[in-house]
C-alpha atoms as a PDB file:
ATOM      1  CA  UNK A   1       8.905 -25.901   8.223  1.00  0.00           C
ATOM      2  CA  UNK A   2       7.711 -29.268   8.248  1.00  0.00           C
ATOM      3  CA  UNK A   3       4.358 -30.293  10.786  1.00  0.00           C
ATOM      4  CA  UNK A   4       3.947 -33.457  12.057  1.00  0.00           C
ATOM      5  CA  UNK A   5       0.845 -35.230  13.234  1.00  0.00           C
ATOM      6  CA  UNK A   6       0.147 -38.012  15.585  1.00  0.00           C
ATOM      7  CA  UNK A   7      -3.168 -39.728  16.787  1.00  0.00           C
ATOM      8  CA  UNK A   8      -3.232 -41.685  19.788  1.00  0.00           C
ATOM      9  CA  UNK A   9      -5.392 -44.328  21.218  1.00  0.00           C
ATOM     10  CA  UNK A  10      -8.184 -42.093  22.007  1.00  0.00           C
ATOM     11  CA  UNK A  11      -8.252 -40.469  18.718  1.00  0.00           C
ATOM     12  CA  UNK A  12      -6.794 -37.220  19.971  1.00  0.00           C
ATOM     13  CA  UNK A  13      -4.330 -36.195  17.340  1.00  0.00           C
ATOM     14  CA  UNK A  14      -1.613 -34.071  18.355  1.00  0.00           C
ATOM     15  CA  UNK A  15       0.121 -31.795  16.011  1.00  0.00           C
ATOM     16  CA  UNK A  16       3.765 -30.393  16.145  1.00  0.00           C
ATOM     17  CA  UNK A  17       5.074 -27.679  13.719  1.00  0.00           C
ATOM     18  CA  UNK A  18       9.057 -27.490  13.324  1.00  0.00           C
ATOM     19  CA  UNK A  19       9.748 -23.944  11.881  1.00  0.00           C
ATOM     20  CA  UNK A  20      12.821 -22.889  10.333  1.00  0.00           C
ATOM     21  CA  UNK A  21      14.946 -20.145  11.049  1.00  0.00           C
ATOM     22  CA  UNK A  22      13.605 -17.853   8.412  1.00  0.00           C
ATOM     23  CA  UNK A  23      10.328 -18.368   9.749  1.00  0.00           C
ATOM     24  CA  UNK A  24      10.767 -18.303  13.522  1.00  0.00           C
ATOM     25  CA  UNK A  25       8.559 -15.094  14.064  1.00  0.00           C
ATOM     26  CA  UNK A  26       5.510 -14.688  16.591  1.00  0.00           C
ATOM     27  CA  UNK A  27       5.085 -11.327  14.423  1.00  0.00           C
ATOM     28  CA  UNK A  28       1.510 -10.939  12.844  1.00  0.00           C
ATOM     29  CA  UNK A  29       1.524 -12.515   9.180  1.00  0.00           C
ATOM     30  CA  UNK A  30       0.522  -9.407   7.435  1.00  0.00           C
ATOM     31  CA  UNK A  31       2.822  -7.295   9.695  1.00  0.00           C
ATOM     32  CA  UNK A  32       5.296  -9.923   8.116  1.00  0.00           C
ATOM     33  CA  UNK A  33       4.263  -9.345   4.694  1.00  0.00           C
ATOM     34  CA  UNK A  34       3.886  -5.073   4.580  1.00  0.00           C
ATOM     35  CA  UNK A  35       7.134  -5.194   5.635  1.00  0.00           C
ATOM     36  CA  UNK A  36       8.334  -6.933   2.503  1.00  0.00           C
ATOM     37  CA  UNK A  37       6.669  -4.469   0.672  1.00  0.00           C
ATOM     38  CA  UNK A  38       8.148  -1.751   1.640  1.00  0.00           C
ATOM     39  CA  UNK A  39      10.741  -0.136  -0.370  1.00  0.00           C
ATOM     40  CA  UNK A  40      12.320   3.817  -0.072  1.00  0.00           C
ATOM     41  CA  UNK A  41      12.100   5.437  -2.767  1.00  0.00           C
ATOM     42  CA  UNK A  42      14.276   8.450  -4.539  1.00  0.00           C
ATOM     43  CA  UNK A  43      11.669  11.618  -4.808  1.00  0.00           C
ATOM     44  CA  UNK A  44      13.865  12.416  -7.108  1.00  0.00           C
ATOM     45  CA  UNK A  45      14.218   9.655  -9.485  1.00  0.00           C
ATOM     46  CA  UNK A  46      10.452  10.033  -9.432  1.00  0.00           C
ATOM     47  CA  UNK A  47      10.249  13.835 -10.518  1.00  0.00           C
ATOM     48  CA  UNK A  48      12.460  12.235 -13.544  1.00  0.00           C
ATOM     49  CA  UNK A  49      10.461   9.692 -14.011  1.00  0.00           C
ATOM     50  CA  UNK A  50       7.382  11.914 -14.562  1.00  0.00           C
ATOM     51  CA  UNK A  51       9.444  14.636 -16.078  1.00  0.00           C
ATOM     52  CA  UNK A  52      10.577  12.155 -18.800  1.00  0.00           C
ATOM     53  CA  UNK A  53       7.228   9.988 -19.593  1.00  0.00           C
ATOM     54  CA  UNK A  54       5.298  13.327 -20.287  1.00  0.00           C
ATOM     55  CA  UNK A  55       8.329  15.583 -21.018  1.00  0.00           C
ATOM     56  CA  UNK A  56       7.561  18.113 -18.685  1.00  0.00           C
ATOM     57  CA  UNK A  57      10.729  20.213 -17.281  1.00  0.00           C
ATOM     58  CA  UNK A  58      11.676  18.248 -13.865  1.00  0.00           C
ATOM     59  CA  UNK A  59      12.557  21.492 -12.005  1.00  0.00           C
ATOM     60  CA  UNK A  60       9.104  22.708 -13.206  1.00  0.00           C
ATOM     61  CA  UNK A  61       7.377  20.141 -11.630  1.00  0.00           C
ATOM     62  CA  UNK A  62       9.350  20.149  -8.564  1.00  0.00           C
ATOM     63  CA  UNK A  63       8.640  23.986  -7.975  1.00  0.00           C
ATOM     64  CA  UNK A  64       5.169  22.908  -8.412  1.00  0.00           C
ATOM     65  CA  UNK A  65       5.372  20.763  -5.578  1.00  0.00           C
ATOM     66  CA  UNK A  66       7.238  23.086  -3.364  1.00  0.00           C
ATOM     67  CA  UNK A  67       4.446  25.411  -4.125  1.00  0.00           C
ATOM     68  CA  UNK A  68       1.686  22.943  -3.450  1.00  0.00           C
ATOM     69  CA  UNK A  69       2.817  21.162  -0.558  1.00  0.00           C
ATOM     70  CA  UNK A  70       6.550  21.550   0.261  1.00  0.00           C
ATOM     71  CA  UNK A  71       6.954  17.958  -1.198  1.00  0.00           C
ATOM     72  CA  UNK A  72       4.389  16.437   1.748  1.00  0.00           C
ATOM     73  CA  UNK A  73       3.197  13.323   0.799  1.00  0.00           C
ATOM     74  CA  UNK A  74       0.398  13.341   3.070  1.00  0.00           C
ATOM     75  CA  UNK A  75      -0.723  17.187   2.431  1.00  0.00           C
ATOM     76  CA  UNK A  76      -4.357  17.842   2.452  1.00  0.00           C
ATOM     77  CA  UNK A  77      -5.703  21.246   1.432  1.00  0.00           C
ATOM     78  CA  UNK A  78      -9.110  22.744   3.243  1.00  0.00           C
ATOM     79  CA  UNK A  79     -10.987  22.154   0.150  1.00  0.00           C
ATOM     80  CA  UNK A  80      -9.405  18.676  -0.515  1.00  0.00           C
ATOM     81  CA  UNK A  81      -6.634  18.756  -2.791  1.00  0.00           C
ATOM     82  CA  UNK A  82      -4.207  15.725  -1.556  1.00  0.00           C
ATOM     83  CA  UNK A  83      -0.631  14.859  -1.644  1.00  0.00           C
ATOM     84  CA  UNK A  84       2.121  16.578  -2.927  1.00  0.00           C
ATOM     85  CA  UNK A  85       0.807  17.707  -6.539  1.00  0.00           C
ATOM     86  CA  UNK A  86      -2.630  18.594  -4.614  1.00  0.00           C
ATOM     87  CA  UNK A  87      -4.837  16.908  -6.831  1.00  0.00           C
ATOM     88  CA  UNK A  88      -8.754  17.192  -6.352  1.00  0.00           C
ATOM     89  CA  UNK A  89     -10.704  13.938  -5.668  1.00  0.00           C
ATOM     90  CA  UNK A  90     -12.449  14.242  -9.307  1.00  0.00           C
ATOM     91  CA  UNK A  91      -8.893  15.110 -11.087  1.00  0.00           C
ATOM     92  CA  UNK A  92      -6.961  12.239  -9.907  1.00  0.00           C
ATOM     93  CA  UNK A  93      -9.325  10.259 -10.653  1.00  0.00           C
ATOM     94  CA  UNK A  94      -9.993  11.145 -14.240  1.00  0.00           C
ATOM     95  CA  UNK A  95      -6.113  10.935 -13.824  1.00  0.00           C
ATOM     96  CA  UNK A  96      -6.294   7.344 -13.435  1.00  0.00           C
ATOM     97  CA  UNK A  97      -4.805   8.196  -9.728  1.00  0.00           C
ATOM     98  CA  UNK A  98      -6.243   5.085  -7.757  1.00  0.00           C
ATOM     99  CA  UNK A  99      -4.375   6.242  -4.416  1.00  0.00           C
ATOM    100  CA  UNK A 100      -3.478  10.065  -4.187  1.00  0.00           C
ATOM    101  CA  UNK A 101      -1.106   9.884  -1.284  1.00  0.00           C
ATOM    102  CA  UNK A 102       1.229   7.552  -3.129  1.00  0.00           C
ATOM    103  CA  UNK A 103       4.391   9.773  -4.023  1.00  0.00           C
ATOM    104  CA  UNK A 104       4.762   8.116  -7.511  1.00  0.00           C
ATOM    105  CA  UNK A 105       0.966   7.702  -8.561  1.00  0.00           C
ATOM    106  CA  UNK A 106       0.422  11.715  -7.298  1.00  0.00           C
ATOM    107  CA  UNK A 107       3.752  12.938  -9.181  1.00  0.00           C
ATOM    108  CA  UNK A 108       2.642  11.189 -12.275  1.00  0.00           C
ATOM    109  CA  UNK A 109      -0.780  12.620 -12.437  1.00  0.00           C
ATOM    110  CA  UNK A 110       0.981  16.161 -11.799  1.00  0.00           C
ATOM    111  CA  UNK A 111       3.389  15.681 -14.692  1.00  0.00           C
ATOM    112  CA  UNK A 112       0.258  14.213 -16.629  1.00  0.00           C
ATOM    113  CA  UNK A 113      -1.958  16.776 -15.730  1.00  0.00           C
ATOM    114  CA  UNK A 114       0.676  20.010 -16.434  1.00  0.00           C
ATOM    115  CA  UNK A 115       1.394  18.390 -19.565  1.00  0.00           C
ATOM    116  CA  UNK A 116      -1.611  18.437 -20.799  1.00  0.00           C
ATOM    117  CA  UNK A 117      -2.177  22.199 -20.016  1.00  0.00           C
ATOM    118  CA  UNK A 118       0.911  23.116 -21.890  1.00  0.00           C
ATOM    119  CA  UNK A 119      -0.128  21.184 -24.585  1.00  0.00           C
ATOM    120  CA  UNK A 120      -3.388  22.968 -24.297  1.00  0.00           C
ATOM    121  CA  UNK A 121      -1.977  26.454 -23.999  1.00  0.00           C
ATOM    122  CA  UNK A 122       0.814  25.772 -26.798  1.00  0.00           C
ATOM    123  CA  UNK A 123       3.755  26.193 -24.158  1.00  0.00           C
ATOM    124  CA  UNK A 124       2.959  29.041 -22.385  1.00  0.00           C
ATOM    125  CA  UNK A 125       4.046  27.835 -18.604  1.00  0.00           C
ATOM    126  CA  UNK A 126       2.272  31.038 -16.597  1.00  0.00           C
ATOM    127  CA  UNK A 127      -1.284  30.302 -18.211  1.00  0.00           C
ATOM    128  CA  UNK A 128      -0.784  26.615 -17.942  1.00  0.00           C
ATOM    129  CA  UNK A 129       0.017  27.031 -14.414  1.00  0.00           C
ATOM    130  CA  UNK A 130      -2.848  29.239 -13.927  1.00  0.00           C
ATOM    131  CA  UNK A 131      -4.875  25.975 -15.443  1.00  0.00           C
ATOM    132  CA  UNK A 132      -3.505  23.976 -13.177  1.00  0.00           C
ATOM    133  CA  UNK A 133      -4.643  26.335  -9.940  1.00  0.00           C
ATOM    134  CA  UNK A 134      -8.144  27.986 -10.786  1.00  0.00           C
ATOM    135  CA  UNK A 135      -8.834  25.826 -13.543  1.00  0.00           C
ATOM    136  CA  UNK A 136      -9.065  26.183 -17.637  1.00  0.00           C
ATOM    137  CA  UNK A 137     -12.188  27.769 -17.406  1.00  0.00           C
ATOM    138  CA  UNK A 138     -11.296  30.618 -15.810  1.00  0.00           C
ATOM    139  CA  UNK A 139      -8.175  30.925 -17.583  1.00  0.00           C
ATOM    140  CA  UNK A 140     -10.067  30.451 -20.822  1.00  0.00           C
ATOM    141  CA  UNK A 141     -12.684  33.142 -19.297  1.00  0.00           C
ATOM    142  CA  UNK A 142     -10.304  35.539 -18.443  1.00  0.00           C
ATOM    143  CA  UNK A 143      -8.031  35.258 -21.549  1.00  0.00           C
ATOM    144  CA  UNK A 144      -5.161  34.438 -19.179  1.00  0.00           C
ATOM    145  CA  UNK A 145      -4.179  34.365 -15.644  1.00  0.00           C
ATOM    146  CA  UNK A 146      -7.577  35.276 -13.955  1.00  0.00           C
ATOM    147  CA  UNK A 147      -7.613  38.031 -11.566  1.00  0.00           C
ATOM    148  CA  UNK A 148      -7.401  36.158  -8.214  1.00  0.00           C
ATOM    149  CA  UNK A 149      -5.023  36.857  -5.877  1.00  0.00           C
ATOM    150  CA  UNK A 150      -4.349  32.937  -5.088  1.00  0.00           C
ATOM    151  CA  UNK A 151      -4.002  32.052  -8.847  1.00  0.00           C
ATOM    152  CA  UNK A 152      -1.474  35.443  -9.744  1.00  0.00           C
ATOM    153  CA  UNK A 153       0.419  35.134  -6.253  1.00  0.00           C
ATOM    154  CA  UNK A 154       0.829  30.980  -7.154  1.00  0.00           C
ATOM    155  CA  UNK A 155       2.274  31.869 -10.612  1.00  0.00           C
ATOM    156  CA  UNK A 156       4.806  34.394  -9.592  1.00  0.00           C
ATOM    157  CA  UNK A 157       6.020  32.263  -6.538  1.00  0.00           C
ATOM    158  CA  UNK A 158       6.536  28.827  -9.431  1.00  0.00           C
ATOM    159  CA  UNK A 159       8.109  31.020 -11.785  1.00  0.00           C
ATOM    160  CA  UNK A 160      10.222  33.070  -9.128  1.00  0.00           C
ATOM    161  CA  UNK A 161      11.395  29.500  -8.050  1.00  0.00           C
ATOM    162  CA  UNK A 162      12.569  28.458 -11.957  1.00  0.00           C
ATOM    163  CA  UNK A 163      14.393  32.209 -12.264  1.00  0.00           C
ATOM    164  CA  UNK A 164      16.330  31.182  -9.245  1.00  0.00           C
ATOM    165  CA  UNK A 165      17.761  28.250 -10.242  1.00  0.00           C
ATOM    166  CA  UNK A 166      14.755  25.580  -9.102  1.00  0.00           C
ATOM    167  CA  UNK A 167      14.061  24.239  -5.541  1.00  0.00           C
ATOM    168  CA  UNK A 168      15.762  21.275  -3.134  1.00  0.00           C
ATOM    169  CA  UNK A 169      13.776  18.331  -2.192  1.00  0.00           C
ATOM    170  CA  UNK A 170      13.784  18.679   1.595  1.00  0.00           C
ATOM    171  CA  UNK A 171      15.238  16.349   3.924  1.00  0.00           C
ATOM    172  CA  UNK A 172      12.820  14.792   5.318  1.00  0.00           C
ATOM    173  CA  UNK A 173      11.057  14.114   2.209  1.00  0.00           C
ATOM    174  CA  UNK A 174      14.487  13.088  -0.102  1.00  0.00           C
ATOM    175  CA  UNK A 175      13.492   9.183   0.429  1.00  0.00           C
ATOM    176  CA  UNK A 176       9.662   7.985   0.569  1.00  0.00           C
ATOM    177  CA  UNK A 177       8.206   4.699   1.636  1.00  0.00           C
ATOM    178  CA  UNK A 178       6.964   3.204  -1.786  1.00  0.00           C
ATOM    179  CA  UNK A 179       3.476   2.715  -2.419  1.00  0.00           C
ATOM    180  CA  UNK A 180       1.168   1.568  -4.783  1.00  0.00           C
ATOM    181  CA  UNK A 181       3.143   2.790  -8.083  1.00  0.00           C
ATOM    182  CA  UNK A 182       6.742   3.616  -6.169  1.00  0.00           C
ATOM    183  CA  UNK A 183       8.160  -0.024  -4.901  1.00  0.00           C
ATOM    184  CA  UNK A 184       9.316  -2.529  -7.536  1.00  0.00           C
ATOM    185  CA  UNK A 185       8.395  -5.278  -4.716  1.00  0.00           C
ATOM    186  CA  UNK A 186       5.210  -6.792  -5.793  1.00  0.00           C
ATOM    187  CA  UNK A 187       2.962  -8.812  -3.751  1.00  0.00           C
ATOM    188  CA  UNK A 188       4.284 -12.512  -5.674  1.00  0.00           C
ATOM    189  CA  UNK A 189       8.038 -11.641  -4.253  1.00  0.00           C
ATOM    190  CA  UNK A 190       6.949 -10.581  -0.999  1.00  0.00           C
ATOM    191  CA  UNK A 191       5.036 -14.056  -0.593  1.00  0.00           C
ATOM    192  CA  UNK A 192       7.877 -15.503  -1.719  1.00  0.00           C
ATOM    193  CA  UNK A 193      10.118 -14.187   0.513  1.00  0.00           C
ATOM    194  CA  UNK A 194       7.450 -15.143   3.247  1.00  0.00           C
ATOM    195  CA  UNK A 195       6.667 -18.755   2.109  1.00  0.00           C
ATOM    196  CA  UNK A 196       8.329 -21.429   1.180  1.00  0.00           C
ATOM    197  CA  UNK A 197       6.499 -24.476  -1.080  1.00  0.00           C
ATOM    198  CA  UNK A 198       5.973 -26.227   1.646  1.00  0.00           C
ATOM    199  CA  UNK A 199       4.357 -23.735   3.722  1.00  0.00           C
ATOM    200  CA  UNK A 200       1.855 -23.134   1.049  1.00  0.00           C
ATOM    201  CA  UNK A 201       0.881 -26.877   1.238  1.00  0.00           C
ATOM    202  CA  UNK A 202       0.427 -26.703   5.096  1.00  0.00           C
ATOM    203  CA  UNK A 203      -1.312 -23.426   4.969  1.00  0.00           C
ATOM    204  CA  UNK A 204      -3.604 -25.125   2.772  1.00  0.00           C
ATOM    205  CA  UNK A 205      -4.430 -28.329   4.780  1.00  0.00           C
ATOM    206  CA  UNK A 206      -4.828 -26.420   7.540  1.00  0.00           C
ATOM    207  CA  UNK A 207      -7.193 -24.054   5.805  1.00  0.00           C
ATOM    208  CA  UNK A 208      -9.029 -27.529   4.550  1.00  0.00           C
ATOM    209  CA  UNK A 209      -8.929 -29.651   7.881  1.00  0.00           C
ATOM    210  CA  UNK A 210     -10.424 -26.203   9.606  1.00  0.00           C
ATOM    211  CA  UNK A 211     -13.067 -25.934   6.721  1.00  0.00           C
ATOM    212  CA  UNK A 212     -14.076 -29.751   7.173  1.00  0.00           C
ATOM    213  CA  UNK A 213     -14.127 -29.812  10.689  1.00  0.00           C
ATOM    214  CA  UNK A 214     -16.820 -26.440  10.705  1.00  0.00           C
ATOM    215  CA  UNK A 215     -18.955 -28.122   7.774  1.00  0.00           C
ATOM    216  CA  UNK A 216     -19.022 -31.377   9.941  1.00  0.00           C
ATOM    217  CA  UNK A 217     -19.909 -29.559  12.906  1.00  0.00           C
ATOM    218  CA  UNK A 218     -22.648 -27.559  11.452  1.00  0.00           C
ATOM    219  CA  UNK A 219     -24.498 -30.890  10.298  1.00  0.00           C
ATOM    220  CA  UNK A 220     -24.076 -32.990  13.580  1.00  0.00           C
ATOM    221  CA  UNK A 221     -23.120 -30.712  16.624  1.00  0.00           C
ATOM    222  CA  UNK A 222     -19.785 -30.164  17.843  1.00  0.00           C
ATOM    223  CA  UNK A 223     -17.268 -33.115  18.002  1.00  0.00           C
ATOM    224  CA  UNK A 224     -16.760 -34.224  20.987  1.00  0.00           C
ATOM    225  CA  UNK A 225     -12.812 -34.333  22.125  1.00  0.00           C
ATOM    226  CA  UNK A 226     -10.705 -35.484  25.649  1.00  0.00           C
ATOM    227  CA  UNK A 227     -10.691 -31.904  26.954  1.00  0.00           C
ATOM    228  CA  UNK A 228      -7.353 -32.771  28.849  1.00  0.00           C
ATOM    229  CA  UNK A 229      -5.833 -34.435  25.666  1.00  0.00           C
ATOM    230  CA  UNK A 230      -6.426 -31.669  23.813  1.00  0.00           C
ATOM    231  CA  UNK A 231      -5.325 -28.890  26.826  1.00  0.00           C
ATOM    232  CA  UNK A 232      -1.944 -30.923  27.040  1.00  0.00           C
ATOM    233  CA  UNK A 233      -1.909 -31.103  22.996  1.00  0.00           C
ATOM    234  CA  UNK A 234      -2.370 -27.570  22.806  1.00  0.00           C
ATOM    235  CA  UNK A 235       0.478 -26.946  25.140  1.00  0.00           C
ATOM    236  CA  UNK A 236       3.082 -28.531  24.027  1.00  0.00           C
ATOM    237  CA  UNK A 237       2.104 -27.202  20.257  1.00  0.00           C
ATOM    238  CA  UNK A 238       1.599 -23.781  21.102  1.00  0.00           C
ATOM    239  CA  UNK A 239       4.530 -21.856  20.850  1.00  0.00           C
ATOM    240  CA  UNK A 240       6.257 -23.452  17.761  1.00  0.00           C
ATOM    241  CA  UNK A 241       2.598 -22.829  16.087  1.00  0.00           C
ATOM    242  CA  UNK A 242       2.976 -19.109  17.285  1.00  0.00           C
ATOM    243  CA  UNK A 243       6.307 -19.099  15.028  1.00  0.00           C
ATOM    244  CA  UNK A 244       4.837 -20.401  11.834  1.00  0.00           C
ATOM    245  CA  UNK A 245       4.276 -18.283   8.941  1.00  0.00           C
ATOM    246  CA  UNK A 246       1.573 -20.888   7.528  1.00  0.00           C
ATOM    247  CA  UNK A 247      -0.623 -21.174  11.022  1.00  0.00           C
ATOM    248  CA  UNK A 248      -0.675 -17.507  11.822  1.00  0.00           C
ATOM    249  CA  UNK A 249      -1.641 -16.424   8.184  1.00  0.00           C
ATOM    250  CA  UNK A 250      -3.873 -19.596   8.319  1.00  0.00           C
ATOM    251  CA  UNK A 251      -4.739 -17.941  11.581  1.00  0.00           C
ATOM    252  CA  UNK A 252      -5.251 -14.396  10.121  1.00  0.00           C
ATOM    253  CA  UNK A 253      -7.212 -15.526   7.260  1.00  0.00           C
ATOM    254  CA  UNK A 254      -9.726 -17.801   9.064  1.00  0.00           C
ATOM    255  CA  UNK A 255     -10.285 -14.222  11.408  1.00  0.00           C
ATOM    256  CA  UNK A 256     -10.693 -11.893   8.771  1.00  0.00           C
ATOM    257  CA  UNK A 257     -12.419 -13.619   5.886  1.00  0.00           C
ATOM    258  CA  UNK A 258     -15.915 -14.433   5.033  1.00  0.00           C
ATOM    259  CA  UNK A 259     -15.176 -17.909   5.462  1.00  0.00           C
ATOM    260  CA  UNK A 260     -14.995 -17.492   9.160  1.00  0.00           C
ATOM    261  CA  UNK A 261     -18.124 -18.371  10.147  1.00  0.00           C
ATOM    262  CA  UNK A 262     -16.868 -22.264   9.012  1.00  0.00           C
ATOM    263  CA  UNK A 263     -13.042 -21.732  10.290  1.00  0.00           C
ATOM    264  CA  UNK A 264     -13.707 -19.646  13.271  1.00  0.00           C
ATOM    265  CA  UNK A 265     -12.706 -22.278  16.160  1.00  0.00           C
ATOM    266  CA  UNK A 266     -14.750 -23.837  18.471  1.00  0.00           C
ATOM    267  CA  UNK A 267     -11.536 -23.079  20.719  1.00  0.00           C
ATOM    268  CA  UNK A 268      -9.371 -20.162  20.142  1.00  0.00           C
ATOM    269  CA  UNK A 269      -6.119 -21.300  18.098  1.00  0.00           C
END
């Protein structure tokens, strides 16, 4: 991308933006960028994943989930228990669970969670399980698997699942769009992908010529400019701006952060 500026006699400078063909997009910048991010992800390589880092039986953890929430990502119980381990507000987050509709973060805090109730209950799956449904202190007041129906029904369904031979992921939920924890992509490739060196540079005089421009303003009154000049300047600019990656996350940015009271336009962009 390379931009190009020229002042004429009147001081009206007119700027031109030649955009490559990577970058030839009148797409929203951030549009742009989540789709960088996104990467499918295996449910099942993440079951392993968990299964391995806490050594927890995979096919224990997906009949948990099957039980829970049929593998739904997006599940949410009546009393708030989210994604497709159901975790509780307070338990993912004493899980270190920052978002608990990401596949990957949720699975982990399952496999973390379980663990730790096996651990607690020296191996014994049904009262572990029973843990991880009505909670240790009901197992712990109960000597075992409390007498509620929800808790005893939930424990015979898990282990009915294991005695025949595990569950399948189902279709729709084999492949998951990566989140937080799932996609490999971080935000540094995706800009990269996005923006080139150069349009870094031009982002940023743009973002400084803007910022000048406001300061100026603010201290002595709008600048006065040929209004025709500037009509046929912005005309002829217009649509190769549209395609620029820098100008419409320059754009973006000067809309959405609190610097926009100075780079808000006296003209819309």
């Amino acid at each position: 991308m390379k931009i190009t500026s020229v002042t004429d006699a009147n001081g009206v400078t007119t700027t031109t933006i030649d955009t490559d063909a990577v970058s030839g997009s009148s797409t929203d910048f951030a549009t742009q960028l989540n789709e960088q991010l996104k990467t499918d992800t295996s449910l099942e390589s993440i079951f392993e994943k968990a299964a391995k880092t806490y050594n927890v039986d995979v096919e224990l953890l997906k009949a948990m989930a099957k039980a829970e929430s049929d593998f739904d990502p997006n599940a949410t119980s009546k009393s708030g228990a989210m994604g497709i381990m159901q975790l509780m507000p307070t338990t993912a987050k004493g899980l270190g669970v920052t978002d608990a509709y990401d596949p990957e973060q949720n699975i982990m805090g399952g496999a973390k969670y379980i663990a730790s109730l096996l651990e607690k209950y020296d191996g014994n799956v049904s009262y572990a399980l029973a843990a991880y449904n009505a909670g240790s202190g009901n197992v712990d007041k109960y000597g075992g698997i409390p007498p509620f129906e929800e808790t005893q029904n939930y424990v015979t369904k898990i282990l009915g699942y294991l005695q025949n031979g595990g569950v399948d992921i189902p279709d729709q939920w084999t492949n998951v769009t990566g989140g937080t924890g799932a996609s490999e992509t971080t935000l540094s490739d995706a800009l990269k992908q996005l923006f080139t060196r150069e349009d870094y540079e031009d982002f940023l005089r743009l973002f400084l010529e803007r910022l000048s421009q406001r300061l100026e303003e603010k201290v002595t009154g709008p600048i006065p400019v040929d209004t025709d000049s500037e009509a046929a300047s912005n005309t002829a600019a217009s649509e190769e701006q549209k395609e620029s990656d820098a100008y419409i996350a320059f754009r973006n940015f000067g809309n959405t952060n609190r610097m926009a009271v100075y780079l808000k336009p006296t003209e819309k962009l």
